[in-house]
N, C-alpha and C. Protein backbone atom coordinates (compact mmCIF):
# COMPACT_ATOMS: atom_id res chain seq x y z
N UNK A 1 116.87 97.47 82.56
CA UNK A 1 115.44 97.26 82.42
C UNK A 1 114.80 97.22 83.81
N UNK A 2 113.94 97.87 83.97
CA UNK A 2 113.43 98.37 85.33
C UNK A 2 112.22 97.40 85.53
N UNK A 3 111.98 96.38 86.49
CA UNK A 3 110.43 95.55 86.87
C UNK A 3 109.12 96.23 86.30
N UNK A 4 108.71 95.62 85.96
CA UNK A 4 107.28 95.49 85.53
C UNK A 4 106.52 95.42 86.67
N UNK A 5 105.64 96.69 87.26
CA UNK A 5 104.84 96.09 88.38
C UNK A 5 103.37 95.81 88.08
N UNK A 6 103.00 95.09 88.17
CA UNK A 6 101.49 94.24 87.82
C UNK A 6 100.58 93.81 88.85
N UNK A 7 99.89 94.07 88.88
CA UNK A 7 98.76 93.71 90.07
C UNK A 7 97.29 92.73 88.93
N UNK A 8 97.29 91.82 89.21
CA UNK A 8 96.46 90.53 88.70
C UNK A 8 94.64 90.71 89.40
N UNK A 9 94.26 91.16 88.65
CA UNK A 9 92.64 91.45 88.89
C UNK A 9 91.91 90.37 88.52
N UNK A 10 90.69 89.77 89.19
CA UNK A 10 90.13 89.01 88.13
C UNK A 10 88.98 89.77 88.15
N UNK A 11 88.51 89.47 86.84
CA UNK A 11 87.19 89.67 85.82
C UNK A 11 85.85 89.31 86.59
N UNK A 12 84.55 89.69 86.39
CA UNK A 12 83.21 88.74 86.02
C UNK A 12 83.37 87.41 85.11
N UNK A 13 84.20 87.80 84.17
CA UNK A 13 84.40 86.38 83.42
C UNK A 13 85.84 85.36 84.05
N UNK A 14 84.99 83.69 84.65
CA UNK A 14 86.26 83.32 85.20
C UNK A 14 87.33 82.74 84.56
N UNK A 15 87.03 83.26 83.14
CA UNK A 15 88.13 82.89 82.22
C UNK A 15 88.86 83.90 81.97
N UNK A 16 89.17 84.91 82.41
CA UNK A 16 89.44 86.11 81.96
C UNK A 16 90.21 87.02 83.48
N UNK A 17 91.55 87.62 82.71
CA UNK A 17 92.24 88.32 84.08
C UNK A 17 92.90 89.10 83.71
N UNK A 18 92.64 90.48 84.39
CA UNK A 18 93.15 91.87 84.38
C UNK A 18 94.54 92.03 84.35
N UNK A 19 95.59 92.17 84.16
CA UNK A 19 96.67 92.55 84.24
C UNK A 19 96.71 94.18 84.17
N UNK A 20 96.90 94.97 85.48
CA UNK A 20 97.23 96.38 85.47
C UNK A 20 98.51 96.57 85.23
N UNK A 21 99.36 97.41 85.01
CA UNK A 21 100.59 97.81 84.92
C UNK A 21 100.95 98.94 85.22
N UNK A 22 102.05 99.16 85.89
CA UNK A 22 102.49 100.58 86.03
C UNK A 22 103.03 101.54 84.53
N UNK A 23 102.34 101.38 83.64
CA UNK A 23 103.24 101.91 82.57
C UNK A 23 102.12 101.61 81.50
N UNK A 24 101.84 102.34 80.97
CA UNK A 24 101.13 102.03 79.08
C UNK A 24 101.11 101.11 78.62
N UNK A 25 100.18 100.36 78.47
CA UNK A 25 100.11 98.97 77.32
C UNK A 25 100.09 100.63 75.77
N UNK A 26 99.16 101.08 75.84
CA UNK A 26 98.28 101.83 74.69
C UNK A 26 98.23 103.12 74.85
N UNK A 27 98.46 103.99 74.65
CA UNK A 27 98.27 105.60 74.51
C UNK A 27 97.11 106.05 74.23
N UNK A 28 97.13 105.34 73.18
CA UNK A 28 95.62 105.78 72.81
C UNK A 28 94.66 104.47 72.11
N UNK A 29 93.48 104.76 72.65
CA UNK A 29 92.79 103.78 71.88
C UNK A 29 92.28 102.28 72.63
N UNK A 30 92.19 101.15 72.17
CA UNK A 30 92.14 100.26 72.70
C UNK A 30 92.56 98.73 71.36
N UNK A 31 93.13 97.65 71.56
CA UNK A 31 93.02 96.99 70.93
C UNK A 31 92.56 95.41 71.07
N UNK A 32 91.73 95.01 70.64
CA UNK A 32 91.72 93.12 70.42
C UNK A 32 92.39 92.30 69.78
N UNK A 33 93.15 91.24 70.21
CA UNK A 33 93.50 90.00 69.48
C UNK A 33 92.89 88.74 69.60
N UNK A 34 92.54 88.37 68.68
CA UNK A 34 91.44 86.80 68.71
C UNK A 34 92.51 86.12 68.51
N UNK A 35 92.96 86.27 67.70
CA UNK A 35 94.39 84.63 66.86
C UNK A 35 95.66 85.60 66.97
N UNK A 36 96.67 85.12 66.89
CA UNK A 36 98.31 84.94 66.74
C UNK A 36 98.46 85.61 65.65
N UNK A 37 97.23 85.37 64.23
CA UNK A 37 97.69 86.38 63.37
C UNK A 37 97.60 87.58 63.44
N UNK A 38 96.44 87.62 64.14
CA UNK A 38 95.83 89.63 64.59
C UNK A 38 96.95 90.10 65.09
N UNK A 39 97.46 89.38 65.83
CA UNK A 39 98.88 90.22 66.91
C UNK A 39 99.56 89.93 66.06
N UNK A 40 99.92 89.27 64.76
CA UNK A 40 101.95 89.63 63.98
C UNK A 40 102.19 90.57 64.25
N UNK A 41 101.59 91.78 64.42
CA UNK A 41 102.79 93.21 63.96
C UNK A 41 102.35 93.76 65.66
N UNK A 42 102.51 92.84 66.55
CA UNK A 42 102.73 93.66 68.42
C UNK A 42 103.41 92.37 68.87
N UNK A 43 104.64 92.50 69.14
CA UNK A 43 105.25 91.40 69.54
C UNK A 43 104.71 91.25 71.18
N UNK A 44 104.32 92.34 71.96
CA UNK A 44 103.97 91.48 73.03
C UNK A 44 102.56 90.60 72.97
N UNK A 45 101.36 91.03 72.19
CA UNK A 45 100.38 90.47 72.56
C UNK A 45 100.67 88.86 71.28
N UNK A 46 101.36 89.29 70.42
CA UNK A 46 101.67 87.81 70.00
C UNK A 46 102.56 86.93 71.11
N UNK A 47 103.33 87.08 71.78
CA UNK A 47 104.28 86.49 72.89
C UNK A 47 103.12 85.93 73.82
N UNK A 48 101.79 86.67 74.22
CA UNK A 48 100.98 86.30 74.78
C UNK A 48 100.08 85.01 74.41
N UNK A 49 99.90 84.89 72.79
CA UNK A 49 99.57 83.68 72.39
C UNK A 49 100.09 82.90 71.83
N UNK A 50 101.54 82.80 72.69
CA UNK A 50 102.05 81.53 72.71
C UNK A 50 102.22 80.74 73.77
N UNK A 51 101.45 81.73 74.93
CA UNK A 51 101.13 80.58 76.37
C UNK A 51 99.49 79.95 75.77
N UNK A 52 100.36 78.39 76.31
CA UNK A 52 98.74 77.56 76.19
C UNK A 52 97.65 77.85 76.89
N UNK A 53 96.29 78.07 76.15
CA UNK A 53 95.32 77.99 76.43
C UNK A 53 94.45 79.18 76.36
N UNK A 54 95.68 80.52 76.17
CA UNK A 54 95.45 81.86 75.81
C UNK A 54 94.30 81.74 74.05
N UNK A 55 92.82 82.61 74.42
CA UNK A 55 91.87 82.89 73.76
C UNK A 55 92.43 84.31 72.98
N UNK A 56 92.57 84.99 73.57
CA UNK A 56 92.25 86.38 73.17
C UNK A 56 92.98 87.72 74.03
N UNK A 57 93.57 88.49 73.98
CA UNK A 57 94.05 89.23 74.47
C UNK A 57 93.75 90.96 73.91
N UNK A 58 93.70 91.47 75.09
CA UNK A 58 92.81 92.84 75.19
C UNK A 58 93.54 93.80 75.89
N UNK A 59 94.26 94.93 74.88
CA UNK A 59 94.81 96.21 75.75
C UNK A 59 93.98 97.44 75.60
N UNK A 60 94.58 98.05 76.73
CA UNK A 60 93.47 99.38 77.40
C UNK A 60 94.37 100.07 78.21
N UNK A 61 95.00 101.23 77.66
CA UNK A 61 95.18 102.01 78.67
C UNK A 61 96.41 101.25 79.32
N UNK A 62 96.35 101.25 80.79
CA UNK A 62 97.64 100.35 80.91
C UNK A 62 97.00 99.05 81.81
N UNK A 63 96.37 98.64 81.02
CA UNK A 63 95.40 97.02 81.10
C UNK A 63 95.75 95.97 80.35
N UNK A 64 95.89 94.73 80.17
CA UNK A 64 95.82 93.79 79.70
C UNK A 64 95.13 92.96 80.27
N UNK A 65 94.01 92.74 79.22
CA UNK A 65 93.77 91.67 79.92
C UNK A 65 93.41 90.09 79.38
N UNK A 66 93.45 89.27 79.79
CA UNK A 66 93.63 88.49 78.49
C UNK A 66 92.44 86.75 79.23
N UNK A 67 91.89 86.32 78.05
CA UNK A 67 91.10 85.37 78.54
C UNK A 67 91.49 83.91 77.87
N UNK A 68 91.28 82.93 78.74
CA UNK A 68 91.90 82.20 77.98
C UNK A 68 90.79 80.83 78.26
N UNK A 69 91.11 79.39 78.14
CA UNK A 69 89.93 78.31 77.93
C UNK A 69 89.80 78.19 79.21
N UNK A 70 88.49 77.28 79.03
CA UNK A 70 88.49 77.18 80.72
C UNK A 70 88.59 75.92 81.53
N UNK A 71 89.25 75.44 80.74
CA UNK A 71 89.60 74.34 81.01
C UNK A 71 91.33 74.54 81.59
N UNK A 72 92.24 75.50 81.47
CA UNK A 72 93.36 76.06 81.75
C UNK A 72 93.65 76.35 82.89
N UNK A 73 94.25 76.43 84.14
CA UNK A 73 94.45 76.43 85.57
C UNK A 73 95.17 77.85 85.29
N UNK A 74 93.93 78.46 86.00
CA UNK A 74 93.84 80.14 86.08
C UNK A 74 95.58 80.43 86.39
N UNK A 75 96.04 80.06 87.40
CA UNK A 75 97.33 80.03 88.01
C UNK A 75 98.30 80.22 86.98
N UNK A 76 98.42 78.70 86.54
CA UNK A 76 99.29 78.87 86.00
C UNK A 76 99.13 79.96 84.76
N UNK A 77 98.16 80.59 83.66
CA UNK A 77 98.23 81.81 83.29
C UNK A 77 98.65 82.70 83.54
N UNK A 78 97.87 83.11 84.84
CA UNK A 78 98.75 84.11 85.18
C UNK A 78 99.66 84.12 85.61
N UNK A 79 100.49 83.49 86.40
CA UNK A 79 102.12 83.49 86.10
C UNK A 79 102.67 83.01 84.94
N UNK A 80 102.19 82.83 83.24
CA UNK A 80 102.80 83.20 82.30
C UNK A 80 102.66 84.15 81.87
N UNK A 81 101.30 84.71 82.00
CA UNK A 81 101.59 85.97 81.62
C UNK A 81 102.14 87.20 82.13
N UNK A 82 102.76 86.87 83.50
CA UNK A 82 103.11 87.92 84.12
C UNK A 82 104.36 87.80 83.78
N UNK A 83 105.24 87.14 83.11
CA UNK A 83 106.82 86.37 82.82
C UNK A 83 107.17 86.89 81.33
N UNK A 84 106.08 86.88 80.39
CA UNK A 84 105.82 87.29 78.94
C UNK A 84 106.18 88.93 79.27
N UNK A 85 105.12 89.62 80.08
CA UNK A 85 105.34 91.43 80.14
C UNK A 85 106.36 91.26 80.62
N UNK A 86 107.23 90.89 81.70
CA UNK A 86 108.20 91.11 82.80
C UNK A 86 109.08 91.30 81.34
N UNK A 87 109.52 90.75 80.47
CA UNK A 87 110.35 89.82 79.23
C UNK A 87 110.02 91.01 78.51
N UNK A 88 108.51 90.84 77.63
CA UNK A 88 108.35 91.36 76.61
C UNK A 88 108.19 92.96 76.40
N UNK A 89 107.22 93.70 77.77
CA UNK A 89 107.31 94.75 78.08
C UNK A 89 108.37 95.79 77.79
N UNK A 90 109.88 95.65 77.94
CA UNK A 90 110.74 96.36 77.18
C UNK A 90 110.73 96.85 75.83
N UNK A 91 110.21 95.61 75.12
CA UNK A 91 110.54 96.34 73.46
C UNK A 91 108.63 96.04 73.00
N UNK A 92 108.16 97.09 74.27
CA UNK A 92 106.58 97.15 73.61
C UNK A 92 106.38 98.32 73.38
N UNK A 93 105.75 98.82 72.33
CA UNK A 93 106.00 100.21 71.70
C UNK A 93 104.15 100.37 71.95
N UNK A 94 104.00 101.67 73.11
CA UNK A 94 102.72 101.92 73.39
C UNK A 94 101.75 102.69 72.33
N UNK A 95 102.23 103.17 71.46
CA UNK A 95 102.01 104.07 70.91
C UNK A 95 101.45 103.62 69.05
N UNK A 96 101.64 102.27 69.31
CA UNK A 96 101.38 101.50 68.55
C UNK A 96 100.08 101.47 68.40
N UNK A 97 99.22 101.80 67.62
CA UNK A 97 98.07 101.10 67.44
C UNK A 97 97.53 99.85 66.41
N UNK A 98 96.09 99.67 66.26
CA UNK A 98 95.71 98.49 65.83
C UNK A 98 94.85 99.35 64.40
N UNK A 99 95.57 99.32 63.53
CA UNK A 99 94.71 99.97 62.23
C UNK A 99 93.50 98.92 61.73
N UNK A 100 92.24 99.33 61.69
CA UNK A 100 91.52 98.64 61.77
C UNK A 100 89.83 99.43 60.51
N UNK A 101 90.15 99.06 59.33
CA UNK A 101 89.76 99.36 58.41
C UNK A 101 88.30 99.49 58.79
N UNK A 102 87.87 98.26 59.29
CA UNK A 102 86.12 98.29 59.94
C UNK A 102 85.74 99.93 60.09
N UNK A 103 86.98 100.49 60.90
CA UNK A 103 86.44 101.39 62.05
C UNK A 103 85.80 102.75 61.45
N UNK A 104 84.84 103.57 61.07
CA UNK A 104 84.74 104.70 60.91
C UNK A 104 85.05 105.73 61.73
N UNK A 105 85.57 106.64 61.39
CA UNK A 105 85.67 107.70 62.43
C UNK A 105 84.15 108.46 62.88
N UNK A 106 84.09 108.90 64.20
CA UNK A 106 82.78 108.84 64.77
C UNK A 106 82.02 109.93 63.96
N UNK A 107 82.43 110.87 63.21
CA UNK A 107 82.01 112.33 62.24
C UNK A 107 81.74 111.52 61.34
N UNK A 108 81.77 110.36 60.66
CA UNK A 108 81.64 109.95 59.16
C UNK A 108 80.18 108.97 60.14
N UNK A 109 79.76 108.84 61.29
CA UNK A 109 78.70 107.99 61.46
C UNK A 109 77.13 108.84 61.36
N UNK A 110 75.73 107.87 61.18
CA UNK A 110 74.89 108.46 61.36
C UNK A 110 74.86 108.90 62.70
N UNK A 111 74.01 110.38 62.27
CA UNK A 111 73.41 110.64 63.85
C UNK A 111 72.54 109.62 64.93
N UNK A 112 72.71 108.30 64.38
CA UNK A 112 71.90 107.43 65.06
C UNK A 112 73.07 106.59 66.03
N UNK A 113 73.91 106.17 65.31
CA UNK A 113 74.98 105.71 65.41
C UNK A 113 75.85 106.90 66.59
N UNK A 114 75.94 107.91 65.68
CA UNK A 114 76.34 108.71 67.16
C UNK A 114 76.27 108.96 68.46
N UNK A 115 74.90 108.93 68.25
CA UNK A 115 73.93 109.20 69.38
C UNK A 115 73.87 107.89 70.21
N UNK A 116 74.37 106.67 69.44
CA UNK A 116 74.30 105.08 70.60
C UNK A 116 75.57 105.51 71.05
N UNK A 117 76.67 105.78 70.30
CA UNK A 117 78.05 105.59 70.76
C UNK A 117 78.14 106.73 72.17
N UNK A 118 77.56 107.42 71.91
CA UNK A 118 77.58 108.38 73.28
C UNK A 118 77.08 108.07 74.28
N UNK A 119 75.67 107.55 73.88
CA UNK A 119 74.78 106.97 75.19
C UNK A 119 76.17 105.83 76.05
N UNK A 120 76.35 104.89 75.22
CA UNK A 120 77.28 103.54 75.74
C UNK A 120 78.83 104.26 76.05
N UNK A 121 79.28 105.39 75.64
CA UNK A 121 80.60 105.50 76.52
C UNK A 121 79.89 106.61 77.84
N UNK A 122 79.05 106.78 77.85
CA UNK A 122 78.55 107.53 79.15
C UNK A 122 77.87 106.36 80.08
N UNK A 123 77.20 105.97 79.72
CA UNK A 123 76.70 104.73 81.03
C UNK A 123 77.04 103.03 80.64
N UNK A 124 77.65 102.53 80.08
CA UNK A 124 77.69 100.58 79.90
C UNK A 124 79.37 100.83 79.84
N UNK A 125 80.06 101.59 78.97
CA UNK A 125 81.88 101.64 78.95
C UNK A 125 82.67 101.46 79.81
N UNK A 126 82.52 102.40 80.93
CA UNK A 126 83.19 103.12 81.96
C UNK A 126 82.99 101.39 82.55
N UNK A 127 81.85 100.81 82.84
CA UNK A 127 81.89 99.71 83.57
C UNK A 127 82.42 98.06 83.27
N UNK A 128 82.37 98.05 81.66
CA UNK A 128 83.26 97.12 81.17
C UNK A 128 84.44 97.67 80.99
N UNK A 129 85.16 98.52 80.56
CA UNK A 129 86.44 98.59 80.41
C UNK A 129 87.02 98.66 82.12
N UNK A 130 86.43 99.14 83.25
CA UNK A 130 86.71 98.65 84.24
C UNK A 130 86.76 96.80 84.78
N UNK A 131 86.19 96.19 83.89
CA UNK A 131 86.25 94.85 84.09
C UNK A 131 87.35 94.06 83.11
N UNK A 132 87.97 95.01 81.95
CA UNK A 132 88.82 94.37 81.70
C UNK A 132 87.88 94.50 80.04
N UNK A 133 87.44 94.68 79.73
CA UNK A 133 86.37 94.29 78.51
C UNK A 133 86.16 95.83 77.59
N UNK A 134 85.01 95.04 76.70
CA UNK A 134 84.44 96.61 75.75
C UNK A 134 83.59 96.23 74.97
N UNK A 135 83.29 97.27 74.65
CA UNK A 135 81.88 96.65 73.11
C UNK A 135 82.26 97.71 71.93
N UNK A 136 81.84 97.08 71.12
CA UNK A 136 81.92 97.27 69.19
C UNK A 136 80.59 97.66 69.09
N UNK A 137 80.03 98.98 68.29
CA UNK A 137 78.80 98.85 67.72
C UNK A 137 79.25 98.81 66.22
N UNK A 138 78.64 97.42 65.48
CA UNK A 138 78.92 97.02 64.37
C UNK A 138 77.89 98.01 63.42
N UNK A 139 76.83 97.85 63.80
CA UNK A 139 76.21 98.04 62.73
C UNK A 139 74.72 98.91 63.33
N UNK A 140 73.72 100.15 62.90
CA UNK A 140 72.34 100.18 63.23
C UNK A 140 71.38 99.74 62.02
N UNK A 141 70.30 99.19 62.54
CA UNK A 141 69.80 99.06 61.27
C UNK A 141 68.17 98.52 61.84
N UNK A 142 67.30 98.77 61.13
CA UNK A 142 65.72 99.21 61.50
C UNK A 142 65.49 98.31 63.23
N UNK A 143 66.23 99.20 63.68
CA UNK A 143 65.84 99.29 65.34
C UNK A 143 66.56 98.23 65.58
N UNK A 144 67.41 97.96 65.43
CA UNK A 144 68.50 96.91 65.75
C UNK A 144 69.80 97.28 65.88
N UNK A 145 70.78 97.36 67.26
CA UNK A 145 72.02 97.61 67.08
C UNK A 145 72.90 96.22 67.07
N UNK A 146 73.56 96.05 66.29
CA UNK A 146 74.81 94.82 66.37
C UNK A 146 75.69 95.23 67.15
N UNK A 147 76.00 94.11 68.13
CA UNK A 147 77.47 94.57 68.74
C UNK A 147 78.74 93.12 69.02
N UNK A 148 79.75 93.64 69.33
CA UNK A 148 80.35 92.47 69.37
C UNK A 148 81.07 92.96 70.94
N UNK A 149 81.33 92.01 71.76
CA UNK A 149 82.27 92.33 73.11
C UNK A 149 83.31 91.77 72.81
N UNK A 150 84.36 92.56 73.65
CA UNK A 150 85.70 92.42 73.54
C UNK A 150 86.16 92.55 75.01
N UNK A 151 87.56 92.07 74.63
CA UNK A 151 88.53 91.25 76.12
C UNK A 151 87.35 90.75 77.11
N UNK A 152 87.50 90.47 78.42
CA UNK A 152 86.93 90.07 79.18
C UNK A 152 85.32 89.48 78.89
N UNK A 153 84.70 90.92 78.23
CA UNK A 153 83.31 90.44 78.35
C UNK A 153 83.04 89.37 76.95
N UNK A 154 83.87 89.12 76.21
CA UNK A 154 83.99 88.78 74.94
C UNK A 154 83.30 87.00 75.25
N UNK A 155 83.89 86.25 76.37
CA UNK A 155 83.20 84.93 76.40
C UNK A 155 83.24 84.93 77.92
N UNK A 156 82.41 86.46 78.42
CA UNK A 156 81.91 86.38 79.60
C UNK A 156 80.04 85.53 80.06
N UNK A 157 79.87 85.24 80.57
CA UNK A 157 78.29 84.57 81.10
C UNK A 157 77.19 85.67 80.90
N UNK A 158 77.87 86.27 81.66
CA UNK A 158 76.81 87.80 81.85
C UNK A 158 76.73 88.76 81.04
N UNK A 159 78.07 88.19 79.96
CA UNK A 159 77.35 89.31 78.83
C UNK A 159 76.20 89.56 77.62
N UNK A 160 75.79 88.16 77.78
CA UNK A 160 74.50 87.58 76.73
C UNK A 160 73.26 87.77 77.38
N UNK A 161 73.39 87.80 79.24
CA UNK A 161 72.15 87.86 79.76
C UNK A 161 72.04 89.19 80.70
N UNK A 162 72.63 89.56 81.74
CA UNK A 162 72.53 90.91 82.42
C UNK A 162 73.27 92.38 81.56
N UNK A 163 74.37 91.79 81.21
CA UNK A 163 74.30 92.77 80.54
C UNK A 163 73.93 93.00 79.42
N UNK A 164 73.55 92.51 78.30
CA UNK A 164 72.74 92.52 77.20
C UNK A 164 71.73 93.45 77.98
N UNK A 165 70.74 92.92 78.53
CA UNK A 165 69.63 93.67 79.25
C UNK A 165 70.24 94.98 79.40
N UNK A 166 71.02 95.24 80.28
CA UNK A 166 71.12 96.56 80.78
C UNK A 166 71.35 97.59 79.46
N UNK A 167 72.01 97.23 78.32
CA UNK A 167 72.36 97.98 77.67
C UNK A 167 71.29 98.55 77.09
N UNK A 168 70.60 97.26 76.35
CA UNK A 168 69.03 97.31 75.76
C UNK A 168 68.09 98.02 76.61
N UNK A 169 68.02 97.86 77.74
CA UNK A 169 67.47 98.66 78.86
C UNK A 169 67.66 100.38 78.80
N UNK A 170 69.14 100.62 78.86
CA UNK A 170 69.61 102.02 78.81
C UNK A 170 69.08 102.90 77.22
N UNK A 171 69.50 101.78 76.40
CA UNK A 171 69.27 102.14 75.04
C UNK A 171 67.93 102.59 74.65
N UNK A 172 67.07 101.81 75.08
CA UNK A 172 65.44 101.80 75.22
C UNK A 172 65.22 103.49 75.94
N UNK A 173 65.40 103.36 77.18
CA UNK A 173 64.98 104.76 77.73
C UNK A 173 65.93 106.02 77.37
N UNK A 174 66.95 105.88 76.68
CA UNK A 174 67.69 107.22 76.37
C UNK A 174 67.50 107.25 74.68
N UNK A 175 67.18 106.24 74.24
CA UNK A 175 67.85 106.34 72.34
C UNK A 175 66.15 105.89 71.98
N UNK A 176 65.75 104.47 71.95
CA UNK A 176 64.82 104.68 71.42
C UNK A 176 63.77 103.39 71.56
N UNK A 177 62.83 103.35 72.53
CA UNK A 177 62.31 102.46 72.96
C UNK A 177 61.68 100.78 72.67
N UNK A 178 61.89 101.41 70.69
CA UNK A 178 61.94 99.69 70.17
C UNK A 178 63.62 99.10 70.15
N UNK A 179 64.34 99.92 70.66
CA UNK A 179 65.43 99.35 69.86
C UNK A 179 65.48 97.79 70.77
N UNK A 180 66.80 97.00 69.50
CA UNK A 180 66.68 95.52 70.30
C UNK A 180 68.72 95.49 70.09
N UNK A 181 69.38 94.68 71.08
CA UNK A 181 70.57 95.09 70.58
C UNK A 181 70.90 93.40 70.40
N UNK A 182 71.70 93.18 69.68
CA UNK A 182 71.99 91.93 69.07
C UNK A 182 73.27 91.30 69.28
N UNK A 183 73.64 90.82 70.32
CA UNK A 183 75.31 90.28 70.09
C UNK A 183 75.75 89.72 69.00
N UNK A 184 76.61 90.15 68.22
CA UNK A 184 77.56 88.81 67.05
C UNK A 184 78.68 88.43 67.54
């Protein structure tokens, strides 16, 4: 079994820390875990919430990143979680994804819906999933988009107030100038 090399990023959120890896968390896609039950069927990101104080854990690419209370001594996290991949990383199958019934495929969405999902992986994506994070568009509906954030930005500060704005901001001048976007 060959080292795990990891380089420990931190987030905008100071509850929240990047784990890069030399190697695939995910192939494709991206996934969230809120609870221990979401992760039963990925033994590493369940292994992950069984260090105390661990919230939520978020793969990307070859990212993890995972947020936890904040009341928890950043430290010691991350040297459990760097002990969990070192361990668990062997029998993590990248290729695994997170089947997730919610999800429509982007051809079965309205052209409204389309048209947000494009705007947000061209200008707001690129910059949260660089922070460790992501967003959900749940739902459109009379000038209202629902969204939910995930990993990092999920119980980040700035995601209720600057970035909320920016998105609503972008959304406004490219999609459609009443829109209002709604965190859940």
């Amino acid at each position: 079994m060959t080292e795990v090399l990891i380089r420990v990023q931190a987030t905008p959120n100071p509850a929240a820390w990047k784990f890069v890896l030399d190697r695939p968390v995910l192939v494709e896609g991206k996934a969230t875990y809120s609870t221990v039950q979401e992760a039963e069927h990925n033994n590493l990101a369940n292994s992950l919430f069984h260090i105390a104080g661990v919230r939520q854990v978020h793969f990307f690419q070859n990212v993890i990143t995972v947020t936890h209370q904040f009341d928890v001594e950043s430290e010691d996290i991350q040297k459990q979680v760097c002990a969990v991949i070192q361990t668990r990383m062997a029998v993590h199958n990248p290729n695994q994804t997170v089947h997730d019934e919610k999800k429509l495929a982007r051809q079965n969405l309205s052209p409204e819906l389309q048209q947000i999902e494009e705007i947000l992986d061209r200008t707001i994506r690129p910059g949260l999933q660089g922070d460790g994070g992501d967003i959900e568009v749940i739902k459109y509906d009379e000038n209202k988009v629902y969204v939910v954030y995930q990993g990092a930005c999920g119980t980040c500060p700035s995601s209720t107030t600057g970035t909320l704005m920016a998105i609503e901001g972008i959304l406004r001048d490219e999609f459609n100038p009443e829109v209002e976007v709604i965190p859940l």
